[in-house]
Protein backbone atom coordinates (compact mmCIF):
# COMPACT_ATOMS: atom_id res chain seq x y z
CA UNK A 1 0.00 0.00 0.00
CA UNK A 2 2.51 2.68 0.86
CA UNK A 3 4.46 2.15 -2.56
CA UNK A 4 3.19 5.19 -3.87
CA UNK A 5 1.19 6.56 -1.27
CA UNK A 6 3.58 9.86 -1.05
CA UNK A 7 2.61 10.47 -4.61
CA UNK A 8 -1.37 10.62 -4.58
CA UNK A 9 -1.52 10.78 -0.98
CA UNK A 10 -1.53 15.18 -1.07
CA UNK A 11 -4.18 15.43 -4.06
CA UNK A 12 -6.38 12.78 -2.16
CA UNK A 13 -6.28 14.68 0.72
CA UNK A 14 -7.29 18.19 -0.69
CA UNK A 15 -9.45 16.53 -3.13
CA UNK A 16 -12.35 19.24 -1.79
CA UNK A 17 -10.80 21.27 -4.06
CA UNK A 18 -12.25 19.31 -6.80
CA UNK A 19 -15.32 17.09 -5.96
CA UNK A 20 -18.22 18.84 -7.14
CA UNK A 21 -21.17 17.77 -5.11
CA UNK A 22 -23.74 16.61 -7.34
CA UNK A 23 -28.28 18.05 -6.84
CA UNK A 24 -31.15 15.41 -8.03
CA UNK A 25 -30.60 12.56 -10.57
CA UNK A 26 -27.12 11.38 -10.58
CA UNK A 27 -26.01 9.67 -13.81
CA UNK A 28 -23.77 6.91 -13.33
CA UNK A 29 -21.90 6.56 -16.34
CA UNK A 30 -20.42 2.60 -15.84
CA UNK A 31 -17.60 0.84 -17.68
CA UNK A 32 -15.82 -1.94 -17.55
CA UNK A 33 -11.89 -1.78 -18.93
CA UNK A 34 -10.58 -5.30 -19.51
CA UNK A 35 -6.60 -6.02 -19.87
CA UNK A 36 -8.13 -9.25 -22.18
CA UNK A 37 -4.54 -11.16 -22.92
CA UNK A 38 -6.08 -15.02 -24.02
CA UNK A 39 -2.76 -15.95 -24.78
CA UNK A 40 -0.62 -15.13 -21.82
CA UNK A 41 0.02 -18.15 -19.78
CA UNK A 42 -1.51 -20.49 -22.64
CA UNK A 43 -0.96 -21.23 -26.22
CA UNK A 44 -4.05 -20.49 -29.02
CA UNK A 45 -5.79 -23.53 -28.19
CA UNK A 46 -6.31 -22.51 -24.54
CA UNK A 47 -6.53 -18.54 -26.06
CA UNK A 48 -10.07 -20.11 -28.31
CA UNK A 49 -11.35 -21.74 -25.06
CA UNK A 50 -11.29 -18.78 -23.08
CA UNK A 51 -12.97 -16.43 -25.51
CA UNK A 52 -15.09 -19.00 -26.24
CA UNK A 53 -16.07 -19.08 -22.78
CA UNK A 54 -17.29 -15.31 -22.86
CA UNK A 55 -19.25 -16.71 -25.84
CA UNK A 56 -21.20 -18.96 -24.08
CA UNK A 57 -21.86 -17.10 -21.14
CA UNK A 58 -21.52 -13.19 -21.05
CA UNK A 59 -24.33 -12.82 -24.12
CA UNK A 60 -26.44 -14.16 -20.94
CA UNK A 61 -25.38 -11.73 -19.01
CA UNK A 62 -26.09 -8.77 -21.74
CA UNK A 63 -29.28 -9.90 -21.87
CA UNK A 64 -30.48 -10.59 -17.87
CA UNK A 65 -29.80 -6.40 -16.87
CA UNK A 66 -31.03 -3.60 -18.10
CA UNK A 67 -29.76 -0.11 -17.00
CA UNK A 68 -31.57 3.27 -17.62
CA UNK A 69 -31.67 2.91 -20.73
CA UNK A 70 -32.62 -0.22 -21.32
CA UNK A 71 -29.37 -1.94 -22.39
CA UNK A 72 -27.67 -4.53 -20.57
CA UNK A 73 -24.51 -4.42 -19.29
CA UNK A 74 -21.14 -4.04 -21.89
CA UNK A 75 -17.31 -4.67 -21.87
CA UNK A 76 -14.36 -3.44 -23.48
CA UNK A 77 -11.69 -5.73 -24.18
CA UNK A 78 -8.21 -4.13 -24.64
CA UNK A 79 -6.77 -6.31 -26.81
CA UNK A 80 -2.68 -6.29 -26.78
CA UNK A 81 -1.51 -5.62 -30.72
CA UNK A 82 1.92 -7.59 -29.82
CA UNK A 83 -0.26 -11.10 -29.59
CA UNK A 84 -1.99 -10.75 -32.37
CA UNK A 85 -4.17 -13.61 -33.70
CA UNK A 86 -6.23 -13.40 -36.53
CA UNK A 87 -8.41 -16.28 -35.25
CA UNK A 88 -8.33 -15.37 -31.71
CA UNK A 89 -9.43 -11.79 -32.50
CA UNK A 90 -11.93 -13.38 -34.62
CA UNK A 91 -13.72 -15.26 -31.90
CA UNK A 92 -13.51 -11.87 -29.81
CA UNK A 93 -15.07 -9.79 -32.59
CA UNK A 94 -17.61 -12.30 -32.74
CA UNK A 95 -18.36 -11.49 -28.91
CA UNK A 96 -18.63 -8.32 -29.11
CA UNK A 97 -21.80 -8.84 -32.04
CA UNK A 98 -23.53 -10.80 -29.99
CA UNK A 99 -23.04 -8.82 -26.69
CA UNK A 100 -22.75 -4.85 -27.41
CA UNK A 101 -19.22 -5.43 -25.96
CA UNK A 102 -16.21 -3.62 -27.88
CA UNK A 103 -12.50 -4.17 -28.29
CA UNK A 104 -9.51 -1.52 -27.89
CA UNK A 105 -5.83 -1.58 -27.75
CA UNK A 106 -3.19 -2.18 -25.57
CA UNK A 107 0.36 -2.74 -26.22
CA UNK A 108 3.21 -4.20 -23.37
CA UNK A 109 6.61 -3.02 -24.69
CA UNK A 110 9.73 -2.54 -22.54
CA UNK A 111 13.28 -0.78 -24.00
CA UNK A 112 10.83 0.53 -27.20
CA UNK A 113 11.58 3.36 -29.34
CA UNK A 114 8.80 6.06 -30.67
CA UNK A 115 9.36 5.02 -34.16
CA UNK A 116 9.02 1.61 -33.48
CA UNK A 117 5.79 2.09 -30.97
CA UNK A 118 4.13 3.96 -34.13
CA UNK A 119 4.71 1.06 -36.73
CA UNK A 120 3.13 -1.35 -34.18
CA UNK A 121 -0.11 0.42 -33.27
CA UNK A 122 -0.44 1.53 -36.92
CA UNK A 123 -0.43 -2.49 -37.81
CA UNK A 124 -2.18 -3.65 -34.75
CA UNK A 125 -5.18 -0.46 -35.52
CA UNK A 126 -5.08 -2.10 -39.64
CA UNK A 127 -5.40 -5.43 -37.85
CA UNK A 128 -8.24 -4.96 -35.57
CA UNK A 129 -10.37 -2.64 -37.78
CA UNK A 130 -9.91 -5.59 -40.55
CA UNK A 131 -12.71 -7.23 -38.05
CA UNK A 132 -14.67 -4.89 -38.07
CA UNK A 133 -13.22 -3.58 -34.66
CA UNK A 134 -12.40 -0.13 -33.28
CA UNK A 135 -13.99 3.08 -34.22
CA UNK A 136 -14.45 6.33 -37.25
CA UNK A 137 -14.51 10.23 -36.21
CA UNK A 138 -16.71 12.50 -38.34
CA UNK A 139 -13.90 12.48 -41.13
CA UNK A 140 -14.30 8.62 -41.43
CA UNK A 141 -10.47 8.25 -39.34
CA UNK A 142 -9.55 4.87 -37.36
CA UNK A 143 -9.56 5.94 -33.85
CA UNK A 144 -8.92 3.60 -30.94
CA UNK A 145 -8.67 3.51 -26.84
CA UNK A 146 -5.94 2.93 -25.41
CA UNK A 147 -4.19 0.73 -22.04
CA UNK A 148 -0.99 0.64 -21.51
CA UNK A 149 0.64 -3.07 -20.14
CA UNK A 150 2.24 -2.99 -16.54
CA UNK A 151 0.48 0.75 -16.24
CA UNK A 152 3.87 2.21 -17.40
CA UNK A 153 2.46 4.71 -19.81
CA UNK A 154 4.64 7.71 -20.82
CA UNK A 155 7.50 5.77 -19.88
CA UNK A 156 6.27 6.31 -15.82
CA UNK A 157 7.93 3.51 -14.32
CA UNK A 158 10.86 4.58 -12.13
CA UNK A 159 13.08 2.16 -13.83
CA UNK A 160 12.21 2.95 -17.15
CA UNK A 161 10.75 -0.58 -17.56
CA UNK A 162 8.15 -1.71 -19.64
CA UNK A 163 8.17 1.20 -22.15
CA UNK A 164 11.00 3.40 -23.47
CA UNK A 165 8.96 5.99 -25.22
CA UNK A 166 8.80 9.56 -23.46
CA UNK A 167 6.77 10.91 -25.93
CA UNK A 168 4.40 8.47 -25.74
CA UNK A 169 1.41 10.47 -25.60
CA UNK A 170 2.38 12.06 -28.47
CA UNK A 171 2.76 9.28 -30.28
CA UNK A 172 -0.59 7.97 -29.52
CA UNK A 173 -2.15 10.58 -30.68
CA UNK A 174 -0.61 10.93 -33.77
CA UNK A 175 -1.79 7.10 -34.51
CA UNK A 176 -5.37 8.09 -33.97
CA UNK A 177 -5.81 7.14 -30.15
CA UNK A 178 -9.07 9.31 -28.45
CA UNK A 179 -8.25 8.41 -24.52
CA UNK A 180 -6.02 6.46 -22.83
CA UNK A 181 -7.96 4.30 -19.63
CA UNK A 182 -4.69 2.98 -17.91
CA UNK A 183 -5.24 4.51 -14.58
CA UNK A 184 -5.02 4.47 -11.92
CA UNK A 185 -2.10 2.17 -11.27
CA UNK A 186 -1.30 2.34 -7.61
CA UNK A 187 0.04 0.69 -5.77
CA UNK A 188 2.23 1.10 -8.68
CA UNK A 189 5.21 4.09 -8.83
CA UNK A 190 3.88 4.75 -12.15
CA UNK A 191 1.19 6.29 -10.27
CA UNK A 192 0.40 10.30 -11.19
CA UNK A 193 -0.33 12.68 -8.70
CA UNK A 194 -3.70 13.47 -10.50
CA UNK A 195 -6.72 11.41 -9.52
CA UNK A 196 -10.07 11.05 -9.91
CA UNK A 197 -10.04 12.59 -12.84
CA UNK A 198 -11.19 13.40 -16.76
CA UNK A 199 -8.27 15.40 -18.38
CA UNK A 200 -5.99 16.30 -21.15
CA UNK A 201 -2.32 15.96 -20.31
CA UNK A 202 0.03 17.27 -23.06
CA UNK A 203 2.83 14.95 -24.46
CA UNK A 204 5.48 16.45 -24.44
CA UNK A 205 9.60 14.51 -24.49
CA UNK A 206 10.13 13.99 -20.60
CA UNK A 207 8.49 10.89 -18.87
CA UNK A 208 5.00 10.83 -17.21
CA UNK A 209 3.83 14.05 -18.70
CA UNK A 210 0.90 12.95 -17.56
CA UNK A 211 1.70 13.01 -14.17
CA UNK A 212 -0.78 16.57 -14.69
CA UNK A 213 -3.03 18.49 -16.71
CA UNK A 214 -6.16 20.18 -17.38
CA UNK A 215 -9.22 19.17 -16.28
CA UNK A 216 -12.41 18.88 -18.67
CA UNK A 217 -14.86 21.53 -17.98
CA UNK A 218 -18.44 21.29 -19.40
CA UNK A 219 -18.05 24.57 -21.32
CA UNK A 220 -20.88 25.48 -24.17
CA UNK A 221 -17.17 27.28 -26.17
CA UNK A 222 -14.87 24.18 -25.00
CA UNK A 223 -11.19 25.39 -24.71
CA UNK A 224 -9.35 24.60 -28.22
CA UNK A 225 -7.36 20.78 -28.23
CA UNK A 226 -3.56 21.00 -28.93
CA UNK A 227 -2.67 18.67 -31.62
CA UNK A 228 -0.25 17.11 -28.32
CA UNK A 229 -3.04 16.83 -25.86
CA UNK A 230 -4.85 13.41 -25.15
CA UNK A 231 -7.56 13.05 -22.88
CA UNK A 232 -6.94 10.81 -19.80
CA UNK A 233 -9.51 8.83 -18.19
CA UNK A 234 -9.15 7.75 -14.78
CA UNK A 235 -11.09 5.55 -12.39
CA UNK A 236 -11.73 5.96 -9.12
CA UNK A 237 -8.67 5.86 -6.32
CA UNK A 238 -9.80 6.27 -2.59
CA UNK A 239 -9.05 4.75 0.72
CA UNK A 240 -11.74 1.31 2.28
CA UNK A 241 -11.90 1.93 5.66
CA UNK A 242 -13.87 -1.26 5.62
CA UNK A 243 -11.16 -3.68 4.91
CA UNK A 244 -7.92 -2.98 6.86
CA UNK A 245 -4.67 -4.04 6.79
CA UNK A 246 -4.13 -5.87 10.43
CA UNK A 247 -7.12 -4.10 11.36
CA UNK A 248 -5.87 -0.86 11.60
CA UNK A 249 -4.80 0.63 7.88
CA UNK A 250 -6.97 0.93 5.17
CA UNK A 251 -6.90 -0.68 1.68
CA UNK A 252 -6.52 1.08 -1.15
CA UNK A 253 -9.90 0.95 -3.49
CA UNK A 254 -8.50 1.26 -7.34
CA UNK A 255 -11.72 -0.19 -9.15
CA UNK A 256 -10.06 -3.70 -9.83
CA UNK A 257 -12.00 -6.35 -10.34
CA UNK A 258 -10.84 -9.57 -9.46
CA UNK A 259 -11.72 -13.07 -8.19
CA UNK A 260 -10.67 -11.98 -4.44
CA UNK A 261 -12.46 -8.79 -4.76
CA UNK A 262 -15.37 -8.88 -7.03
CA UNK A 263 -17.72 -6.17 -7.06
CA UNK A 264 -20.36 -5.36 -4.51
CA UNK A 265 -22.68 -1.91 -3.92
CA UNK A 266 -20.45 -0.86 -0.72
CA UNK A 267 -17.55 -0.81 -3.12
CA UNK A 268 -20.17 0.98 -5.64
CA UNK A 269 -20.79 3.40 -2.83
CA UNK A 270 -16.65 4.21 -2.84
CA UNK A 271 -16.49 4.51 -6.78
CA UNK A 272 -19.46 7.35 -6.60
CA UNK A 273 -17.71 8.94 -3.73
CA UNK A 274 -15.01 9.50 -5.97
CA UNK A 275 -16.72 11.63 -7.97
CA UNK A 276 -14.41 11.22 -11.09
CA UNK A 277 -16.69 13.84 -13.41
CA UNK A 278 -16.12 16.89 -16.23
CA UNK A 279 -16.07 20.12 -14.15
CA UNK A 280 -19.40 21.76 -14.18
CA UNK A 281 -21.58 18.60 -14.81
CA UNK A 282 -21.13 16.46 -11.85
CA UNK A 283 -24.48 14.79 -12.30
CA UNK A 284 -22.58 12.75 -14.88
CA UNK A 285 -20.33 10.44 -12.62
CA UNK A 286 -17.93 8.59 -14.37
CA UNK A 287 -16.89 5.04 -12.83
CA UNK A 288 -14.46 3.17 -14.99
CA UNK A 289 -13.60 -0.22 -13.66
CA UNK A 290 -10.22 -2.38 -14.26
CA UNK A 291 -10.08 -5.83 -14.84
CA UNK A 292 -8.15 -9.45 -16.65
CA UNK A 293 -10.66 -10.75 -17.67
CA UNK A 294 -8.98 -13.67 -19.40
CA UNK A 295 -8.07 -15.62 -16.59
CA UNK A 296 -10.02 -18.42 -15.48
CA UNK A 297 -10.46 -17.51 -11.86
CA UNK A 298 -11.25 -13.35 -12.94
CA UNK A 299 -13.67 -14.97 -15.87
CA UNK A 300 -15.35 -16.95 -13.74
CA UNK A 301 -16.21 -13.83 -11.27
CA UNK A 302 -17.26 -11.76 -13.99
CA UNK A 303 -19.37 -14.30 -15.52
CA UNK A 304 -20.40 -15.91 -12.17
CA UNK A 305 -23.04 -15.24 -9.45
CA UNK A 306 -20.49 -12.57 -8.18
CA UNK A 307 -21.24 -10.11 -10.82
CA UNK A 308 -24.63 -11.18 -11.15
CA UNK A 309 -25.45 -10.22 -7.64
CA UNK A 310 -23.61 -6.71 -8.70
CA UNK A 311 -26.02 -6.27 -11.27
CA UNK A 312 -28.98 -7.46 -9.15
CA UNK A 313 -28.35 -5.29 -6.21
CA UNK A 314 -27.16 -2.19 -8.44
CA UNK A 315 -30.94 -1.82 -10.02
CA UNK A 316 -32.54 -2.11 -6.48
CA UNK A 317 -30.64 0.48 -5.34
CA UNK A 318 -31.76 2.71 -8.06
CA UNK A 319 -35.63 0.64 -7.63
CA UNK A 320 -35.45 2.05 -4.34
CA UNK A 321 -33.73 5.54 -5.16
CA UNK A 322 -34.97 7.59 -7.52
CA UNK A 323 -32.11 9.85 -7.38
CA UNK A 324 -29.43 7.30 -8.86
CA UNK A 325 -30.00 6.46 -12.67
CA UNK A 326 -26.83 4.31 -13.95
CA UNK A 327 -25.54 3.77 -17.49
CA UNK A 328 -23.63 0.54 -18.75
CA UNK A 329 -20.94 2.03 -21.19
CA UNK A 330 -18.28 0.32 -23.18
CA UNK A 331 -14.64 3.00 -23.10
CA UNK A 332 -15.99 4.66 -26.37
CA UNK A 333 -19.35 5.36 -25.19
CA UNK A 334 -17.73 7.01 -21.86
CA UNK A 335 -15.77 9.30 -23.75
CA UNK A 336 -17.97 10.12 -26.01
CA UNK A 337 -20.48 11.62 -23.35
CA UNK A 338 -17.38 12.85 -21.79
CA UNK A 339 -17.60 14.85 -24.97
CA UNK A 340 -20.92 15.53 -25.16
CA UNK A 341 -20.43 16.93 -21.10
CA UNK A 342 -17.88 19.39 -22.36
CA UNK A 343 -19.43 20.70 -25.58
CA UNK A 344 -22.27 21.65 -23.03
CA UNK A 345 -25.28 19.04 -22.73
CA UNK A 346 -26.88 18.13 -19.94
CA UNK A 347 -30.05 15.91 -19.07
CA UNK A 348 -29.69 12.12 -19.91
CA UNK A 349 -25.87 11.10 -20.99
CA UNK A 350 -27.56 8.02 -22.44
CA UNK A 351 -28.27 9.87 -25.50
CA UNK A 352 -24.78 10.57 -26.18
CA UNK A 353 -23.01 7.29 -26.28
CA UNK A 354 -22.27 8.44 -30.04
CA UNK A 355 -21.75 12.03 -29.86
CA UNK A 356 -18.10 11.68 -31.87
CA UNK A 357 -16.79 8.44 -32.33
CA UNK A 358 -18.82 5.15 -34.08
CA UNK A 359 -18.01 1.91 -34.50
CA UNK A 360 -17.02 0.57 -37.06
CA UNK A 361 -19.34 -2.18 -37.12
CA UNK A 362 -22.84 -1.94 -37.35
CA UNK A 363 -25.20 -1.44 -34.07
CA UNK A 364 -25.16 -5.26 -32.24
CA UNK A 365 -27.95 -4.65 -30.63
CA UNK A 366 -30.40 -6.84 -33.30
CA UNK A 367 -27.37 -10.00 -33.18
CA UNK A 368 -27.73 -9.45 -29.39
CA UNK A 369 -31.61 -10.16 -29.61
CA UNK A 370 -31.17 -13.32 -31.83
CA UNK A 371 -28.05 -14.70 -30.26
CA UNK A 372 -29.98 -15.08 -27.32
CA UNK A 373 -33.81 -15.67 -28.13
């Protein structure tokens, strides 16, 4: 826990400065950010069996919940470019059809030069969208989400392991990335001293330029974009007094999902207390979850009772208040009605799920609706 306590520790502690405390309907805007790696710890044989296993059993799961409005609850699996599979990715884009799901990209590189980085998105972004994954702008550009492996984005890790590229941010902009989801990361040092937040951080040639930056303001004239800016998208990062170390120190509460700590509504309660939202609209909470969801033990949570109870309890707490309407997302969806916050709307961020970036495939929801009867 006290790893990198000394870096978020301060800005948790005068976070006053920037909670917002929301009046009436609070829109919780939920989303689910999976570090899905089939292969790791398997060859493609076992890679198949565990995507098949979302295929069998999370279309269920799409279909059993409804949120706000009306649609069941989604996934975003960030899919690593350096394991590419053609058939593996296959089976995944055949998920997402038949679930609303969506897929992204992540990359684990270590030692890695800029140049380098750039020629393996740009194949990994050809790849993907060659299933009909990813996403278009209004020009009709490839545009992607992005998580970094081992959380060392911008080159953040103290050692300068697991990256290489200082200008990272840069970089993934210029290769058509719209937000990056990696953190938070602690009790990692690559850690920034931002959190609980929704903000552009500027790339610039030193590491962890994105240790700060400007936070998105709901503004009806939003503040011009530079061409170096991408827009950071953190989950929540708090202290559970309700689970202690030896009884005494609390844990840290990151939004991971795992096997050992699935989710459940006092964690829920945590995430909202966050208050991770665009200045000026904090009726739209934003609570982006972690997860790896490839491994038997975390699959079996998120397909399992344990996240079924999640979803059960979630809509009778919003049966039984009024005041709490919540939204499943996948990453794209968030940032889009991050987006749609900042050019000025208000009222129901369900509308808004497209505001700037599509899919590239068609709307699931009719293979959703047959898949499952």
């Amino acid at each position: 826990m006290l790893k990198s306590l000394d870096i978020w520790l301060p800005s948790w502690w005068h976070r006053g400065k920037y909670v917002q405390r929301a009046l009436g309907t609070r829109h919780v805007v939920l989303a689910i950010c999976d570090h899905f790696e089939p292969l790791r710890g398997g060859g493609k044989r076992e890679a198949l069996a565990r995507v098949q296993t979302w295929q069998r059993q999370f279309p269920r799961i799409a279909t059993e919940f409804r949120d706000a409005d009306g649609v069941g609850p989604r996934h975003t699996f960030f899919h690593p470019v350096e394991q590419y599979d053609a058939d593996v990715v296959q089976a995944l884009a055949d998920l997402n059809a038949t679930s609303g799901s969506e897929t992204e990209i992540s990359l684990n590189h270590d030692n890695d030069t800029a140049e380098n980085m750039q020629r393996t998105l740009a194949q990994g972004i050809e790849r993907l969208a060659g299933h009909g994954l990813l996403s278009r702008d209004d020009t009709g550009a490839l545009r992607y989400g992005f998580l970094h492996g081992n959380w060392a984005l911008d080159n953040s890790h103290p050692e300068g392991r697991h990256c290489g590229v200082c200008n990272e941010l840069r970089v993934l902009r210029q290769t058509g990335c719209y937000a990056d989801f990696t953190l938070p990361s602690a009790p990692q040092r690559t850690q920034t001293s931002t959190i609980n937040a929704v903000y552009y951080a500027r790339g610039t040639d030193r590491a962890k330029s994105h240790d700060r930056g400007r936070r998105v303001r709901a503004d009806r004239d939003p503040q011009p974009v530079h061409n170096d800016d991408l827009l950071l998208v953190q989950g929540p990062l708090t202290f559970d007094w309700r689970r202690r170390h030896f009884g005494l120190l609390p844990r840290i509460e990151s939004g991971e999902l795992s096997a050992d700590h699935p989710p459940t509504i006092d964690r829920f309660e945590l995430w909202l207390d966050s208050q991770v939202a665009v200045e000026g609209r904090p009726n739209w909470v934003f609570v982006k979850l972690r997860t790896h969801g490839a491994t038997p033990e975390n699959s079996a949570m998120l397909l399992g009772e344990p996240m079924r109870t999640f979803h059960r309890e979630l809509a009778e707490l919003a049966e039984l208040n009024p005041d709490i309407r919540y939204h499943y997302v996948t990453a794209r969806e968030l940032v889009n009605i991050v987006h749609a916050a900042e050019a000025g709307h208000s009222g129901d961020p369900g509308e808004f799920r497209d505001f700037r970036y599509r899919r590239v495939a068609n709307d699931s929801t009719d293979a959703v609706a047959e898949a499952t009867g």
